[in-house]
C-alpha atoms as a PDB file:
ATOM      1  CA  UNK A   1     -22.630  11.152 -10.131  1.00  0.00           C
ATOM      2  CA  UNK A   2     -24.105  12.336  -6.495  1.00  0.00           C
ATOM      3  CA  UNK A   3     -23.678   8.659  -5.531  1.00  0.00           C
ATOM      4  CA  UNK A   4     -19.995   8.244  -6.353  1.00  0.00           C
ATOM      5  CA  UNK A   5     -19.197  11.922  -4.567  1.00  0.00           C
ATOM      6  CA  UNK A   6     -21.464  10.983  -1.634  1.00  0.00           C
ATOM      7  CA  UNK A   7     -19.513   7.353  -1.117  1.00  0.00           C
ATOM      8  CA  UNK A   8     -15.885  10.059  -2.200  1.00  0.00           C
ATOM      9  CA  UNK A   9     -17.012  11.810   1.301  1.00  0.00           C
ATOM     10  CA  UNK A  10     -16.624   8.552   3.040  1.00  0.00           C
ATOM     11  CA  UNK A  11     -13.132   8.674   2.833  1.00  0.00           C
ATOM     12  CA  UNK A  12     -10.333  10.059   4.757  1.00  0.00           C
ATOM     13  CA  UNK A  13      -8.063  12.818   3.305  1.00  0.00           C
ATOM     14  CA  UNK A  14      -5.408  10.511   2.943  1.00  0.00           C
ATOM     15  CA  UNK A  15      -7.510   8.184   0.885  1.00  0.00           C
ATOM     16  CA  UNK A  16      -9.075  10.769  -0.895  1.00  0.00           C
ATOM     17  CA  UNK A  17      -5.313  12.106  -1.775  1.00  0.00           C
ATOM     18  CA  UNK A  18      -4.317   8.688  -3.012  1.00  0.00           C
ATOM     19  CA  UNK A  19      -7.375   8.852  -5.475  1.00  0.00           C
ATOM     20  CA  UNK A  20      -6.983  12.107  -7.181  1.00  0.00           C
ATOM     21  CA  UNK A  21      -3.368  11.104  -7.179  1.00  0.00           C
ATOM     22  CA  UNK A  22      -4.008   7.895  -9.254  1.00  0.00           C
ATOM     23  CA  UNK A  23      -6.617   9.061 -11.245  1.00  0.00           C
ATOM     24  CA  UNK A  24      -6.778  12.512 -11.429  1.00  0.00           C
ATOM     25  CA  UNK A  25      -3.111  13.147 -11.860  1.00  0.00           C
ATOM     26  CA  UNK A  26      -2.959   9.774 -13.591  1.00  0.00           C
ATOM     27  CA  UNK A  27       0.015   9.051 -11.588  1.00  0.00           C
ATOM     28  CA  UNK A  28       1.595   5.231 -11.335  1.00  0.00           C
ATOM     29  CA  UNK A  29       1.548   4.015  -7.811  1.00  0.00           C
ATOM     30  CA  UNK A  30       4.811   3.028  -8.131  1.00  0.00           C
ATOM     31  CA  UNK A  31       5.769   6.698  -8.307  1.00  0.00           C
ATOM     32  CA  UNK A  32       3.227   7.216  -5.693  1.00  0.00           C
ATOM     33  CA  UNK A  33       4.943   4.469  -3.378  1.00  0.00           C
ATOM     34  CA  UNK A  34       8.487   5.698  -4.018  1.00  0.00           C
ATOM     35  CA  UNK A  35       7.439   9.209  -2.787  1.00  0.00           C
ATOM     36  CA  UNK A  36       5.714   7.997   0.100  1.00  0.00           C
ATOM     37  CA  UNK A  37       8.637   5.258   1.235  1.00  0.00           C
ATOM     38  CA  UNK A  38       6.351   2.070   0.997  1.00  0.00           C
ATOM     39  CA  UNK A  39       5.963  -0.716  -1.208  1.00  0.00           C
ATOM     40  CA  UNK A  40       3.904  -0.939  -4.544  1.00  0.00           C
ATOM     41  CA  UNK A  41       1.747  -3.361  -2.937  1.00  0.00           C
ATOM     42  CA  UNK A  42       1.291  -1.303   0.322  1.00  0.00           C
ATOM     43  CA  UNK A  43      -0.460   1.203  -2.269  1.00  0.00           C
ATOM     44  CA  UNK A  44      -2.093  -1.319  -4.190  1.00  0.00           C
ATOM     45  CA  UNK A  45      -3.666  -2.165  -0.768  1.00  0.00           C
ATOM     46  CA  UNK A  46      -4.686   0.934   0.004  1.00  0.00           C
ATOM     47  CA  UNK A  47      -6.187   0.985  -3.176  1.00  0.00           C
ATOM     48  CA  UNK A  48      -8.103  -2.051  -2.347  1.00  0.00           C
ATOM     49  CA  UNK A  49      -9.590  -0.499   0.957  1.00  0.00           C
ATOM     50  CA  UNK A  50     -10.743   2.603  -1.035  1.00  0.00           C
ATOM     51  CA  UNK A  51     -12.384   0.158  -3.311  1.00  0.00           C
ATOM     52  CA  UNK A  52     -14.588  -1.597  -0.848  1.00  0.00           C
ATOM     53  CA  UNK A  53     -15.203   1.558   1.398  1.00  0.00           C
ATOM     54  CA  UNK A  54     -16.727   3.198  -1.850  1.00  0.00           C
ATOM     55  CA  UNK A  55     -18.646  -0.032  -2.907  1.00  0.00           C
ATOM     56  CA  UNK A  56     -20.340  -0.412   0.141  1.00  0.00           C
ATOM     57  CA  UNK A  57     -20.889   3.604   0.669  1.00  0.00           C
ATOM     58  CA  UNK A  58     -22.444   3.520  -3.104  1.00  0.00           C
END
């Protein structure tokens, strides 16, 4: 569990927002990307970015 909070601190606020908005909150991203004024997929792309930053920071 160290791991996955050590590869949480490489994030940015902003992507560290979007994932205790998704998962924490349990939020859907369309929600998400309504509130923020972008597409679905411009979240699911962020998403995507979070993914790989925290695979190769794990």
């Amino acid at each position: 569990m160290a791991r996955l909070f050590s590869a949480m601190d490489a994030l940015s606020p902003a992507q560290r927002e979007l994932v205790e908005k998704v998962y924490f909150e349990e939020r859907k991203i369309t929600d998400i990307a309504r509130e923020e004024g972008v597409s679905h997929a411009a979240i699911h792309d962020r998403l995507d970015r979070i993914y790989k930053k925290i695979k190769n920071n794990f």
